[in-house]
PDB file of N, CA and C in Angstrom:
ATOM      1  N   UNK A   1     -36.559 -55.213 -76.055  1.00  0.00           N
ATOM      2  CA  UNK A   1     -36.196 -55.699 -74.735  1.00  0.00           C
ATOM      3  C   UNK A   1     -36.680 -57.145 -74.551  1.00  0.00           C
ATOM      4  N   UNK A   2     -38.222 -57.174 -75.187  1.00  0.00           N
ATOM      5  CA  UNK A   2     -38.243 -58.797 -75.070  1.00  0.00           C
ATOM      6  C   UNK A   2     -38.058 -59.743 -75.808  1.00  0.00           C
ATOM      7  N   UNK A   3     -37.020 -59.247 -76.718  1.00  0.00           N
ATOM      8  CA  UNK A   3     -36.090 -60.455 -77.271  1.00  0.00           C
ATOM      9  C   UNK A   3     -34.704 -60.425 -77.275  1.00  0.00           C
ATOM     10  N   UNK A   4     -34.204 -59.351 -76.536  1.00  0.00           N
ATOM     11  CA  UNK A   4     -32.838 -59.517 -75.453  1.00  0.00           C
ATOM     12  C   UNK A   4     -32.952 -60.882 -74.457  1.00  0.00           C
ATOM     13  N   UNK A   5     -34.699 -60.685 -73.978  1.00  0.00           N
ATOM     14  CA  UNK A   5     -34.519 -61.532 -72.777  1.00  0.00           C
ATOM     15  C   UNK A   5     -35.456 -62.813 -72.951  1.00  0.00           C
ATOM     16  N   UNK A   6     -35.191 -63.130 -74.243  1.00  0.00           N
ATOM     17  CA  UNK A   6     -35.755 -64.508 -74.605  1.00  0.00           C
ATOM     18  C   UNK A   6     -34.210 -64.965 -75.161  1.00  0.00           C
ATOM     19  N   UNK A   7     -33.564 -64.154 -75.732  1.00  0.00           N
ATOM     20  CA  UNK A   7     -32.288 -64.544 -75.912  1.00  0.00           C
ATOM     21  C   UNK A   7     -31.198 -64.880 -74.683  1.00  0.00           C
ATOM     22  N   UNK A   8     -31.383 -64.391 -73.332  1.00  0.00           N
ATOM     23  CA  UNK A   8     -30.885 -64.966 -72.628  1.00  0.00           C
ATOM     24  C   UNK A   8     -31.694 -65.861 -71.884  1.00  0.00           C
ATOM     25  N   UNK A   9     -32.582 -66.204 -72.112  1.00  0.00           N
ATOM     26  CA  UNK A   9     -33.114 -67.553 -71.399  1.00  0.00           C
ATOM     27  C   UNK A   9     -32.855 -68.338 -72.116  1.00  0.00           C
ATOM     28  N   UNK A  10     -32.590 -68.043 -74.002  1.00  0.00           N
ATOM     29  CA  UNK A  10     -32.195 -69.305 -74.587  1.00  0.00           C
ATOM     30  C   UNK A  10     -30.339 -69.492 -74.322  1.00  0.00           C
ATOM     31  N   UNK A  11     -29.843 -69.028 -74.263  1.00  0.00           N
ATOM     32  CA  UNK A  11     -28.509 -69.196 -73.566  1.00  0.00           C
ATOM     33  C   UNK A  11     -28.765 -69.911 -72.314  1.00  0.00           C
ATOM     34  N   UNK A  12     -29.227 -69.276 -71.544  1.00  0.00           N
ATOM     35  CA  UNK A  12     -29.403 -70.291 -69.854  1.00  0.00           C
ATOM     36  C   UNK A  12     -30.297 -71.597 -70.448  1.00  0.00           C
ATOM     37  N   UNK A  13     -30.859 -71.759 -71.199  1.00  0.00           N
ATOM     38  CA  UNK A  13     -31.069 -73.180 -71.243  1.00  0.00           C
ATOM     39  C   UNK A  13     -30.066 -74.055 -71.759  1.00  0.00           C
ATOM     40  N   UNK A  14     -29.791 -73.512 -73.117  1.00  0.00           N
ATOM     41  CA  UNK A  14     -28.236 -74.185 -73.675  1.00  0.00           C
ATOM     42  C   UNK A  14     -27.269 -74.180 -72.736  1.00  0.00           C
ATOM     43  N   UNK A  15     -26.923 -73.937 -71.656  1.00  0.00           N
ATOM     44  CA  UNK A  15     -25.933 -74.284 -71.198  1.00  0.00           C
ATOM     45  C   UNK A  15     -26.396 -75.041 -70.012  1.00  0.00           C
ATOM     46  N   UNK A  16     -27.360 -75.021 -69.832  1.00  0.00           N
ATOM     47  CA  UNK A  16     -28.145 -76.001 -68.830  1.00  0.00           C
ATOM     48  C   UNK A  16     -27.862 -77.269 -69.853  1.00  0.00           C
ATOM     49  N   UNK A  17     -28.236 -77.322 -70.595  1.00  0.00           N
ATOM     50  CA  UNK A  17     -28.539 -78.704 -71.731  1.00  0.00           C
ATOM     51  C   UNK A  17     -27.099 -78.791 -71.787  1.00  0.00           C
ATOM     52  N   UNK A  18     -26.229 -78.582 -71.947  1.00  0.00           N
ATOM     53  CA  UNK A  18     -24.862 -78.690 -72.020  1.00  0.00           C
ATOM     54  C   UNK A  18     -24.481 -79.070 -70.752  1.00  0.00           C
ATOM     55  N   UNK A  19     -24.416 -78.684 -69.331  1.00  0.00           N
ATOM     56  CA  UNK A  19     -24.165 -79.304 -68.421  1.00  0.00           C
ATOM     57  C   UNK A  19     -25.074 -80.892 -68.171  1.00  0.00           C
ATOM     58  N   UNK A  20     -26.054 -80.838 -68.860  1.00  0.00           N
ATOM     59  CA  UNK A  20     -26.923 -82.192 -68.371  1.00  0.00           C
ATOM     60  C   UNK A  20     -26.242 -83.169 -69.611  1.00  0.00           C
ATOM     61  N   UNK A  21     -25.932 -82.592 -70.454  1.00  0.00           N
ATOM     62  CA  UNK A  21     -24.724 -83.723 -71.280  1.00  0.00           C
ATOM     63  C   UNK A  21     -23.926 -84.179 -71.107  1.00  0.00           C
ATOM     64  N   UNK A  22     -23.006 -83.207 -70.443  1.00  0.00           N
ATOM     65  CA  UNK A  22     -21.721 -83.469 -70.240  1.00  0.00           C
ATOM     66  C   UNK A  22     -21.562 -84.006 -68.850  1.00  0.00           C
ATOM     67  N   UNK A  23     -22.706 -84.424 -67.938  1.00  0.00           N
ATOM     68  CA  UNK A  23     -22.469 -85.063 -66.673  1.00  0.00           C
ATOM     69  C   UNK A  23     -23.448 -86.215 -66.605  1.00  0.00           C
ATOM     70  N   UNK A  24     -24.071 -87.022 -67.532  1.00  0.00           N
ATOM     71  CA  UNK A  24     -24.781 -87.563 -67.433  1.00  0.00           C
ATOM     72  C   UNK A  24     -24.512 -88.994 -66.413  1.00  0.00           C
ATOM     73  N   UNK A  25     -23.190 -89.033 -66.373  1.00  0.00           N
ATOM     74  CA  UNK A  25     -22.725 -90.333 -65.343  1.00  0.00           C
ATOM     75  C   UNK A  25     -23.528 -90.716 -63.969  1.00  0.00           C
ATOM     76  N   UNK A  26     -23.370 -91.716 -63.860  1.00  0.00           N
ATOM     77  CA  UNK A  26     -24.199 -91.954 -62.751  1.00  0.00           C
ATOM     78  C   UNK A  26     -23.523 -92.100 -61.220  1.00  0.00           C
ATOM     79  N   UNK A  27     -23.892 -91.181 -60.469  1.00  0.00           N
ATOM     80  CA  UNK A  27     -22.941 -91.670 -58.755  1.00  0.00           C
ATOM     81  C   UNK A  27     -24.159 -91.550 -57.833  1.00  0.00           C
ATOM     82  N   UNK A  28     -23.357 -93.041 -56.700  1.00  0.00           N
ATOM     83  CA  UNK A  28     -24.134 -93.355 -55.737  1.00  0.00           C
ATOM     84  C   UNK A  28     -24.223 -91.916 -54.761  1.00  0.00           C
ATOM     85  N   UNK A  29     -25.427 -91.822 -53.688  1.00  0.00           N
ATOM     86  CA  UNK A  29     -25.563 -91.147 -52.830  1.00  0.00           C
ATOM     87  C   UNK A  29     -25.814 -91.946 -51.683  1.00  0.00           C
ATOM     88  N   UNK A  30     -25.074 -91.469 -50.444  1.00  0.00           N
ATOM     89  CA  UNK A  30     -25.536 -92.264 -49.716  1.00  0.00           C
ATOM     90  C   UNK A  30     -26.388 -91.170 -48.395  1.00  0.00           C
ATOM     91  N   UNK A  31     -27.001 -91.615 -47.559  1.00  0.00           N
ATOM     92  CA  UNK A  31     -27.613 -90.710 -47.040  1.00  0.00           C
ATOM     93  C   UNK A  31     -26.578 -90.566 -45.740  1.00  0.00           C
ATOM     94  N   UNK A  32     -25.590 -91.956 -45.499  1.00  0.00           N
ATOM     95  CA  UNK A  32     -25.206 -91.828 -44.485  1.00  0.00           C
ATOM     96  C   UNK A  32     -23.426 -92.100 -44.598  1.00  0.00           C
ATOM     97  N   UNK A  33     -22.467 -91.565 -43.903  1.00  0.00           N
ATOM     98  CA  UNK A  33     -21.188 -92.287 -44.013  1.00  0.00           C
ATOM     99  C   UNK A  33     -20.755 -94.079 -43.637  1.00  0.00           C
ATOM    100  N   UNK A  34     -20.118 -94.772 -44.292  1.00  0.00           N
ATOM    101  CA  UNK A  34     -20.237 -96.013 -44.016  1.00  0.00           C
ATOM    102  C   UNK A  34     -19.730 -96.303 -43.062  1.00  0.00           C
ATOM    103  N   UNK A  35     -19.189 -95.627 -41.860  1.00  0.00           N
ATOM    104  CA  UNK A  35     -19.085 -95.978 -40.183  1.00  0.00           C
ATOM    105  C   UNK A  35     -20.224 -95.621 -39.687  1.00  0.00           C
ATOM    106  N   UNK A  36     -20.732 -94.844 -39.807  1.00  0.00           N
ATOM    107  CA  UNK A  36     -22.558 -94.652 -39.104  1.00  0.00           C
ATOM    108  C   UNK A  36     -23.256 -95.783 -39.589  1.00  0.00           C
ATOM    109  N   UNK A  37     -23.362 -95.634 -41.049  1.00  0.00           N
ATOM    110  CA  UNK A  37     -24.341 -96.759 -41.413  1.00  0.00           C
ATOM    111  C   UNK A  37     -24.105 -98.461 -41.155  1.00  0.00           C
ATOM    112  N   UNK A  38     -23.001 -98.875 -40.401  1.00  0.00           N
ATOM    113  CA  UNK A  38     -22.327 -99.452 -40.183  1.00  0.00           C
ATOM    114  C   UNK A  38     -22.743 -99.938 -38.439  1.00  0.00           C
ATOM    115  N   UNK A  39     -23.255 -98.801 -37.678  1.00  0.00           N
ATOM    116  CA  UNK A  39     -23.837 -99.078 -37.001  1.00  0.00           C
ATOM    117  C   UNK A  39     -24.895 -98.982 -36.716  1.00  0.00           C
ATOM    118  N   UNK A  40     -25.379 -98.569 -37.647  1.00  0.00           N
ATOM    119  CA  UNK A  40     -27.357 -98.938 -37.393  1.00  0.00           C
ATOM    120  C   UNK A  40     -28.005 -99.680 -38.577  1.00  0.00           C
ATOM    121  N   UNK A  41     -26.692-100.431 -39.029  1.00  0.00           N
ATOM    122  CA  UNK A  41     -27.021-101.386 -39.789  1.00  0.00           C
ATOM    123  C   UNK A  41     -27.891-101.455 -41.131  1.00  0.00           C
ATOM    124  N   UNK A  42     -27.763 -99.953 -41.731  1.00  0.00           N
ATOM    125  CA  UNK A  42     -28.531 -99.794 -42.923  1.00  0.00           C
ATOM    126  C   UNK A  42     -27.629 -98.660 -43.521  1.00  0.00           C
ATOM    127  N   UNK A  43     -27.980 -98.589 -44.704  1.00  0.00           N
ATOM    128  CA  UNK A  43     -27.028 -97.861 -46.226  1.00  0.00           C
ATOM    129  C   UNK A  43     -27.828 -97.481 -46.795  1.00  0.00           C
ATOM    130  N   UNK A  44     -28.646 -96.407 -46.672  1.00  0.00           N
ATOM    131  CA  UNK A  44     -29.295 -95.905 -47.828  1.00  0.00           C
ATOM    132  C   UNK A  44     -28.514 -95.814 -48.787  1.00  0.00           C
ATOM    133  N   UNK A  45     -29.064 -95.747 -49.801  1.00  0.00           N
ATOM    134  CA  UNK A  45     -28.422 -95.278 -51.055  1.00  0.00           C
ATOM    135  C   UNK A  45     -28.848 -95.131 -52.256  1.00  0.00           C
ATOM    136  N   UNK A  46     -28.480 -94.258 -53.169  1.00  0.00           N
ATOM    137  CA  UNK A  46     -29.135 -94.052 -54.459  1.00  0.00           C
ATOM    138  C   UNK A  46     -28.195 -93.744 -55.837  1.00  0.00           C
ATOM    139  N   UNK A  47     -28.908 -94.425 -56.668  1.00  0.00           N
ATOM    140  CA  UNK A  47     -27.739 -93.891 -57.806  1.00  0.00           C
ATOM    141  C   UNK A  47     -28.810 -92.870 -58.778  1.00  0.00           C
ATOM    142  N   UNK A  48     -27.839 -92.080 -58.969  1.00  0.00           N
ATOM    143  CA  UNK A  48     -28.482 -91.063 -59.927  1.00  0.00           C
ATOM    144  C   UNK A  48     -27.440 -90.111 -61.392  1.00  0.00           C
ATOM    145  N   UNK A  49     -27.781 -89.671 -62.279  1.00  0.00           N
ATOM    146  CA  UNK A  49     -27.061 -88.908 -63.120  1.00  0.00           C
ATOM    147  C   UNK A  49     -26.486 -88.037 -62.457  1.00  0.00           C
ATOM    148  N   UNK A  50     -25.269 -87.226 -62.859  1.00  0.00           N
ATOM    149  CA  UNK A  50     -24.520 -86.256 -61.855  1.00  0.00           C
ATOM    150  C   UNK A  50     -25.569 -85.191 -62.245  1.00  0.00           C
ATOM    151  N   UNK A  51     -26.190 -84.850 -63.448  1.00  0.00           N
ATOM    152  CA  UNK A  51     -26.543 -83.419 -63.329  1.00  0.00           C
ATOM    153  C   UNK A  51     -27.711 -83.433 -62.910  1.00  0.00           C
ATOM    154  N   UNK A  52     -28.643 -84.414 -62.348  1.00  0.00           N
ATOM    155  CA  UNK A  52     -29.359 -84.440 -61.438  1.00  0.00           C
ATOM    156  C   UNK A  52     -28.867 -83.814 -60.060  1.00  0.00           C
ATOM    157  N   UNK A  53     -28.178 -84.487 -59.549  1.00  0.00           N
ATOM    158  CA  UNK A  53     -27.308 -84.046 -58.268  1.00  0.00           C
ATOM    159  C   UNK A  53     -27.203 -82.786 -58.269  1.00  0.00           C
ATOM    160  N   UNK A  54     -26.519 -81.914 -59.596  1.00  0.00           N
ATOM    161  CA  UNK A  54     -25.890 -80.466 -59.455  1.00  0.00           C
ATOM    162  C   UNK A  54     -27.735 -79.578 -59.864  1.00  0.00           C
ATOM    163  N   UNK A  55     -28.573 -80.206 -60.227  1.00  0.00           N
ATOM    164  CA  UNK A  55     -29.130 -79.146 -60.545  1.00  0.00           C
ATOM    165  C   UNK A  55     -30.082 -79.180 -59.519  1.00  0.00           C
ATOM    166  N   UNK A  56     -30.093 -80.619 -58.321  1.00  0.00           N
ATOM    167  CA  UNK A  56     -31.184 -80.405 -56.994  1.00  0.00           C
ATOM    168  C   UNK A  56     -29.918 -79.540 -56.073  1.00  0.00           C
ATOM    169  N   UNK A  57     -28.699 -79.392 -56.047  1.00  0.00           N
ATOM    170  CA  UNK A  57     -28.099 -78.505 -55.050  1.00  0.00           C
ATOM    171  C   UNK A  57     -28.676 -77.154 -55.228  1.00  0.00           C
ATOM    172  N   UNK A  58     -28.265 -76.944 -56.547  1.00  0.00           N
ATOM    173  CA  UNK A  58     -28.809 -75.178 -56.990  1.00  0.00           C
ATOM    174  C   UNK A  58     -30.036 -75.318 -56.556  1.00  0.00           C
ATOM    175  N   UNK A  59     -31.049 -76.027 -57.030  1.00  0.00           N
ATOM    176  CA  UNK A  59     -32.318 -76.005 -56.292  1.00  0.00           C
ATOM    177  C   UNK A  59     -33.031 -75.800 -55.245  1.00  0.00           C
ATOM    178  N   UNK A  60     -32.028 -76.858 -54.439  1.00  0.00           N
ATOM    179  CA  UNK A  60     -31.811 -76.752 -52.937  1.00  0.00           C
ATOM    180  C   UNK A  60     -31.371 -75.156 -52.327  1.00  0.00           C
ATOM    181  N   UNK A  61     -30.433 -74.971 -53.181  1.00  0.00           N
ATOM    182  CA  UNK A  61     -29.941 -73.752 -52.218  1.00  0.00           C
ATOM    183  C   UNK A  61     -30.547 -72.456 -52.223  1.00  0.00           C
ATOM    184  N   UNK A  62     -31.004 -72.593 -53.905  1.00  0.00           N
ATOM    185  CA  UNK A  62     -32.372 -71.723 -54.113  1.00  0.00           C
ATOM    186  C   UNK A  62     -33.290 -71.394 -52.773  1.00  0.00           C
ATOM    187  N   UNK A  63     -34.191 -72.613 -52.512  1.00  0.00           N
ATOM    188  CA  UNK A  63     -34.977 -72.472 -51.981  1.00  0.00           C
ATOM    189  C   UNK A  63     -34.673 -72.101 -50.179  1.00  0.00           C
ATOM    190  N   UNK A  64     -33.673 -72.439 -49.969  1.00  0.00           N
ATOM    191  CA  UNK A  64     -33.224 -72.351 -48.954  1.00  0.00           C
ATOM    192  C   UNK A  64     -33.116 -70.980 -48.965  1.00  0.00           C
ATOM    193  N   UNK A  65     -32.224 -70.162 -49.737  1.00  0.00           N
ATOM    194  CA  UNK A  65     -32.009 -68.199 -49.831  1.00  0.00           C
ATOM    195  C   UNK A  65     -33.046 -67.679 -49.782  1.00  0.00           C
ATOM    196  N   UNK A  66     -34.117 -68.265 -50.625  1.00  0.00           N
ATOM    197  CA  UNK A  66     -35.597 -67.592 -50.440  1.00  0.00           C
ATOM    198  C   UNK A  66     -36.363 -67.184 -49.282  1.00  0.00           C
ATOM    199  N   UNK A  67     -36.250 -68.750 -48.580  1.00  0.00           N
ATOM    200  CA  UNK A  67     -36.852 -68.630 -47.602  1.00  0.00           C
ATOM    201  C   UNK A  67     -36.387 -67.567 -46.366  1.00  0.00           C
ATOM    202  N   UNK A  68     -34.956 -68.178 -46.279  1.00  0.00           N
ATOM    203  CA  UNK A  68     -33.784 -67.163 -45.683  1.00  0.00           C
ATOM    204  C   UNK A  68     -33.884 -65.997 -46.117  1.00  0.00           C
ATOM    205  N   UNK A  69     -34.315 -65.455 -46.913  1.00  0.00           N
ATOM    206  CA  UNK A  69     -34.590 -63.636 -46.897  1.00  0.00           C
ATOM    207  C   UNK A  69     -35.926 -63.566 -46.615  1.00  0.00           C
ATOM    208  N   UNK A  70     -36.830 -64.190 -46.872  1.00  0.00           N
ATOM    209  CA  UNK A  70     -38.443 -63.831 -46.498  1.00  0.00           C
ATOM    210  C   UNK A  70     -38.195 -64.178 -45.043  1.00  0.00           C
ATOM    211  N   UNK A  71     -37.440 -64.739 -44.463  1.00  0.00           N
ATOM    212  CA  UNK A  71     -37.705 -64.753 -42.600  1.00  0.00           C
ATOM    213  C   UNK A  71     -36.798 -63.627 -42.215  1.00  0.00           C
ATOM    214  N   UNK A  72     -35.597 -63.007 -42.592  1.00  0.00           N
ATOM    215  CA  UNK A  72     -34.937 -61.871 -42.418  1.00  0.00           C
ATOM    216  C   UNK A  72     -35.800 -60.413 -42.896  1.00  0.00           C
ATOM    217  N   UNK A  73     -36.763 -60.568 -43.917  1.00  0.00           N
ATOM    218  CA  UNK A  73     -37.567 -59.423 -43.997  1.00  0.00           C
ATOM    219  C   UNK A  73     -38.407 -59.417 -43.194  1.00  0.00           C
ATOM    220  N   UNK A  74     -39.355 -60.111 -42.401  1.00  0.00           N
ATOM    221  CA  UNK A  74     -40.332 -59.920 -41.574  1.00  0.00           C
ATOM    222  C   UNK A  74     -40.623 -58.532 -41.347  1.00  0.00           C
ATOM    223  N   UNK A  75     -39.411 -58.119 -40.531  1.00  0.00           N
ATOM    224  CA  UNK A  75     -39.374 -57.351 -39.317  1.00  0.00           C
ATOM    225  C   UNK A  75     -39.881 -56.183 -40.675  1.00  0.00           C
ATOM    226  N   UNK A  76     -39.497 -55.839 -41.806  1.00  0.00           N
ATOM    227  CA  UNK A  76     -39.813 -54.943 -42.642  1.00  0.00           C
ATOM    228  C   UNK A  76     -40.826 -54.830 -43.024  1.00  0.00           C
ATOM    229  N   UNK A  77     -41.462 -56.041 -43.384  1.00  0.00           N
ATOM    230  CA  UNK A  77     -43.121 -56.511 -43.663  1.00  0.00           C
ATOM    231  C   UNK A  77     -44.188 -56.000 -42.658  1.00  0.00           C
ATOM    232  N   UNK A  78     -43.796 -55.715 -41.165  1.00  0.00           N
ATOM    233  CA  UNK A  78     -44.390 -56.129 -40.322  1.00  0.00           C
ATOM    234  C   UNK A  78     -44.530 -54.460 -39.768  1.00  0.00           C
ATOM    235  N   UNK A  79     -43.582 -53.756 -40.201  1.00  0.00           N
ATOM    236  CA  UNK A  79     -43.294 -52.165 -40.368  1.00  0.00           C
ATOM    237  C   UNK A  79     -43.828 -51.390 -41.033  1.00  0.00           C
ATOM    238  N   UNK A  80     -43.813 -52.171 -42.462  1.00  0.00           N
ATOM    239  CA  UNK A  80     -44.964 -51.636 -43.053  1.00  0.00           C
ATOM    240  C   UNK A  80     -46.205 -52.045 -43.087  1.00  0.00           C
ATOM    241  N   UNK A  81     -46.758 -53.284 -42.496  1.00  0.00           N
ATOM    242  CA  UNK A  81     -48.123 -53.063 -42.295  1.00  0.00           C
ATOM    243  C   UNK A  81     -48.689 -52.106 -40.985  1.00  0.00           C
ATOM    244  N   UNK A  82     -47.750 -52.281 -40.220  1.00  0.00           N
ATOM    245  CA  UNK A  82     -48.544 -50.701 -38.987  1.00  0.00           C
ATOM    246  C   UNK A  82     -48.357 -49.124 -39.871  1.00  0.00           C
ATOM    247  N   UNK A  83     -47.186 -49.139 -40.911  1.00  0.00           N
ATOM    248  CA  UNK A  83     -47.526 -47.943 -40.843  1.00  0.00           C
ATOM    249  C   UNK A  83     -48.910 -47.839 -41.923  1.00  0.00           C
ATOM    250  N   UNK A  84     -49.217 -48.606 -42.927  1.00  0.00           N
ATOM    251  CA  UNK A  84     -50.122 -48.818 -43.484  1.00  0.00           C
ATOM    252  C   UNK A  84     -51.349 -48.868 -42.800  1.00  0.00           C
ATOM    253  N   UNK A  85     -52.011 -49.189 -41.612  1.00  0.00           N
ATOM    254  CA  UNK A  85     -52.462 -49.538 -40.388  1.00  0.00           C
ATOM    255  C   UNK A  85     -52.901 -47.937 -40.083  1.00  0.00           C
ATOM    256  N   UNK A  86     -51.522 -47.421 -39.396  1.00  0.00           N
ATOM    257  CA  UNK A  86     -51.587 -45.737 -39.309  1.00  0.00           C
ATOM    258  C   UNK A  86     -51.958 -44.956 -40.038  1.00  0.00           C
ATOM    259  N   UNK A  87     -51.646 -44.865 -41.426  1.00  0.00           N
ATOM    260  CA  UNK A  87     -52.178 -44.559 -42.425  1.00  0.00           C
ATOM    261  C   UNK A  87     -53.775 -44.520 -42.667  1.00  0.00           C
ATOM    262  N   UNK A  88     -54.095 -45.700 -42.518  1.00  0.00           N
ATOM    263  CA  UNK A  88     -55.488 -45.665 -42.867  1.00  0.00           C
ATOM    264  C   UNK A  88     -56.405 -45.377 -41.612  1.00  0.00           C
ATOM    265  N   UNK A  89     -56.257 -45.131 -40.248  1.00  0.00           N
ATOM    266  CA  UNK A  89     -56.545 -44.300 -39.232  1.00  0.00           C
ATOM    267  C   UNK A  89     -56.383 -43.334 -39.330  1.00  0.00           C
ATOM    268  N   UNK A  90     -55.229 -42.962 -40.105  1.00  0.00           N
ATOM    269  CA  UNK A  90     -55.403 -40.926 -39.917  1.00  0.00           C
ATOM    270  C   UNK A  90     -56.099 -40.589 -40.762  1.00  0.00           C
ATOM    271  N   UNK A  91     -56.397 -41.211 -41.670  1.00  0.00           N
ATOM    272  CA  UNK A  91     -57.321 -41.015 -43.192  1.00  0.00           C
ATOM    273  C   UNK A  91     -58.596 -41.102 -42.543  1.00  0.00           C
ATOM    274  N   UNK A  92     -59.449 -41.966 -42.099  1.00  0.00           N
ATOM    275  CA  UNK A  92     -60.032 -41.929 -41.223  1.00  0.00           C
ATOM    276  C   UNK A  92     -60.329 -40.190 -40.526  1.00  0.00           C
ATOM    277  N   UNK A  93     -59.671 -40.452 -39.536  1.00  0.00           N
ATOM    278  CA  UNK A  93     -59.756 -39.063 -38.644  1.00  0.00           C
ATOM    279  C   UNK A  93     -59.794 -38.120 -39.590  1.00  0.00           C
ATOM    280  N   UNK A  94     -58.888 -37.393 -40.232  1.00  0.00           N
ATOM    281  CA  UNK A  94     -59.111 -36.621 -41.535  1.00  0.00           C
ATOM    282  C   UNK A  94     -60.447 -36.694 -42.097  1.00  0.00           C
ATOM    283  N   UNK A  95     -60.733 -37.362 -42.301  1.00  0.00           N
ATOM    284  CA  UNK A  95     -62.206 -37.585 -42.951  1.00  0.00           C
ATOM    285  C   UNK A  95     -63.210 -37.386 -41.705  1.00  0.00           C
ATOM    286  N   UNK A  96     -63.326 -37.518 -40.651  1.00  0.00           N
ATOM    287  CA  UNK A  96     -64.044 -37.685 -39.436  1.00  0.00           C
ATOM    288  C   UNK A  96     -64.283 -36.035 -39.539  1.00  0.00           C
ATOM    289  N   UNK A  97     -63.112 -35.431 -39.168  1.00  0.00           N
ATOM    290  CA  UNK A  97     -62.367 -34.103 -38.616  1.00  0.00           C
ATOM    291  C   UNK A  97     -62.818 -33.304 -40.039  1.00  0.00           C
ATOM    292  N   UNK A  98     -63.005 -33.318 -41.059  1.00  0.00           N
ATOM    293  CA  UNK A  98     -63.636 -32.749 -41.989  1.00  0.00           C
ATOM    294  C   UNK A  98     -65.193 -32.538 -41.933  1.00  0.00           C
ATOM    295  N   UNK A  99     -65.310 -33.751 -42.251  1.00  0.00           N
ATOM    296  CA  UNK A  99     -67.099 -33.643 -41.589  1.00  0.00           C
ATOM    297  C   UNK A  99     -67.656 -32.791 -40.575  1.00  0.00           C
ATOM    298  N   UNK A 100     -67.101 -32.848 -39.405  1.00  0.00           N
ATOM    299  CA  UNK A 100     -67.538 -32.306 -37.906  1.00  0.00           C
ATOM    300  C   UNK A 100     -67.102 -30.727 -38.497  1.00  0.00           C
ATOM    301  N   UNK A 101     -66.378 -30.583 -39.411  1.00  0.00           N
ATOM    302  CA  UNK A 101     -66.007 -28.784 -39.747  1.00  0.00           C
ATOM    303  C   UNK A 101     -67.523 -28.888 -40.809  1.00  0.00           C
ATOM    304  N   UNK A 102     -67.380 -29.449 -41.770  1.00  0.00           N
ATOM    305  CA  UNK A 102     -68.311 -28.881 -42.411  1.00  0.00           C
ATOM    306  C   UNK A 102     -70.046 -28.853 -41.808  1.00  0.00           C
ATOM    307  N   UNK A 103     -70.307 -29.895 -41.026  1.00  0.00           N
ATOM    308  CA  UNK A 103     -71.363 -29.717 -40.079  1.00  0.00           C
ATOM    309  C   UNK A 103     -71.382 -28.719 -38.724  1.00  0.00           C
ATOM    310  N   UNK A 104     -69.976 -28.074 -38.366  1.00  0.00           N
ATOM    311  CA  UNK A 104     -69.976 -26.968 -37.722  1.00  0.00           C
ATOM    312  C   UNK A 104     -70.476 -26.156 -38.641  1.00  0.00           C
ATOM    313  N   UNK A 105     -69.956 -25.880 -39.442  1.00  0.00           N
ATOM    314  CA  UNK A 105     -70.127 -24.700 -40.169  1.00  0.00           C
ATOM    315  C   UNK A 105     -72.138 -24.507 -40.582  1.00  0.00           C
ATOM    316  N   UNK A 106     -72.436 -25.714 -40.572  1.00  0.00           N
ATOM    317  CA  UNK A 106     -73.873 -25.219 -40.754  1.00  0.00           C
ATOM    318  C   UNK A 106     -74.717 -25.323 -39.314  1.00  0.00           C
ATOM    319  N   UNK A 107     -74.092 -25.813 -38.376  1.00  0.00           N
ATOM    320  CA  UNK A 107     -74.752 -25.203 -36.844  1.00  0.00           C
ATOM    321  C   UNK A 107     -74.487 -24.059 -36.711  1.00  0.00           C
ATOM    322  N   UNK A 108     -73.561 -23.408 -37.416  1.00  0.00           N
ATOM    323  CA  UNK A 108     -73.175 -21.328 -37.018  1.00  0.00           C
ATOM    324  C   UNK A 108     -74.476 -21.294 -37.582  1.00  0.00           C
ATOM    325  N   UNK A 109     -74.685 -21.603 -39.280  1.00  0.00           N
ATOM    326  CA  UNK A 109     -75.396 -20.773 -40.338  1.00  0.00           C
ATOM    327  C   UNK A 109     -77.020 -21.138 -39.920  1.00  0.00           C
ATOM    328  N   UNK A 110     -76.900 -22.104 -39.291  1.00  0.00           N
ATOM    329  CA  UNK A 110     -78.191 -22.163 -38.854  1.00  0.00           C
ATOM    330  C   UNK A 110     -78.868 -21.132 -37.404  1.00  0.00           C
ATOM    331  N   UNK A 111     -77.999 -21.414 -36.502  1.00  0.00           N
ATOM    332  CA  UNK A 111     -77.816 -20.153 -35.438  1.00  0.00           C
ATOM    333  C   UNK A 111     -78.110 -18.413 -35.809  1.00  0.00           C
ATOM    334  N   UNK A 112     -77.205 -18.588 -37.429  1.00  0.00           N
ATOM    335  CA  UNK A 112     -77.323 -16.916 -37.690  1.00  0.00           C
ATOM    336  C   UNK A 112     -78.431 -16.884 -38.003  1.00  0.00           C
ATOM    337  N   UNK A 113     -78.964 -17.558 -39.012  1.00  0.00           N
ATOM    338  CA  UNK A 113     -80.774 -17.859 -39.480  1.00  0.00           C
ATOM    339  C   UNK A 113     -81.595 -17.368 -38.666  1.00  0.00           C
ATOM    340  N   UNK A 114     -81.200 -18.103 -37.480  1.00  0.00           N
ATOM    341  CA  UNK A 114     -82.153 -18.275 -36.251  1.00  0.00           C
ATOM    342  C   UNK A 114     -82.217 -16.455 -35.620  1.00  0.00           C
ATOM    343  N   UNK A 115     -80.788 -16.336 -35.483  1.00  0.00           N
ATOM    344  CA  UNK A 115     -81.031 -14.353 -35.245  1.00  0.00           C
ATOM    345  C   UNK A 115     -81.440 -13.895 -36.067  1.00  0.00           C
ATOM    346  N   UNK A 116     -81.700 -13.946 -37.171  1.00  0.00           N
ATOM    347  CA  UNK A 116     -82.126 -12.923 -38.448  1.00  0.00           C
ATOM    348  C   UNK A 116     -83.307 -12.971 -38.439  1.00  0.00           C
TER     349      UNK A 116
END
């Protein structure tokens, strides 16, 4: 199994390395459209390799889904820490509620002692 999956990471790199070949060209970015920037009188801009560009989108969007499911799970996270919470209170009591039996049980045996 773990050289199935060294074999597909070496595939996902080769074709990573293959897209960073085959796009190595360079295009401007601008931060702004040239009628906006046009009126506030500045152009950012940057030149970069294309597969720079394509591999900060995936990146980008990566991190963006991540985050976007860890703020949509909360409410699940947050469910299971009360019942975890509950859990370890009834464990608790259970354990409390055990004790108080087995220390009943020797206030009888001591009582019967006491008649005998």
């Amino acid at each position: 199994m773990r050289y199935i999956r060294y074999a597909c990471i070496a595939v996902f790199a080769i074709a990573l390395i293959a897209v960073a070949l085959a796009n190595r060209g360079p295009v401007t970015l601008k931060l702004l459209p040239d009628e906006i920037a046009g009126l506030f009188a500045v152009a950012p801009t940057v030149q970069l390799p294309l597969f720079i560009v394509i591999f900060g989108g995936i990146l980008t969007g990566l991190l963006v889904g991540f985050i976007w499911e860890w703020m949509r799970e909360y409410a699940v996270r947050a469910e299971n820490a009360r019942n975890a919470r509950e859990v370890r209170r009834l464990e608790r009591e259970v354990k409390r509620l055990k004790s108080e039996k087995h220390e009943g049980k020797d206030e009888v045996l001591a009582l019967l002692d006491e008649a005998s």
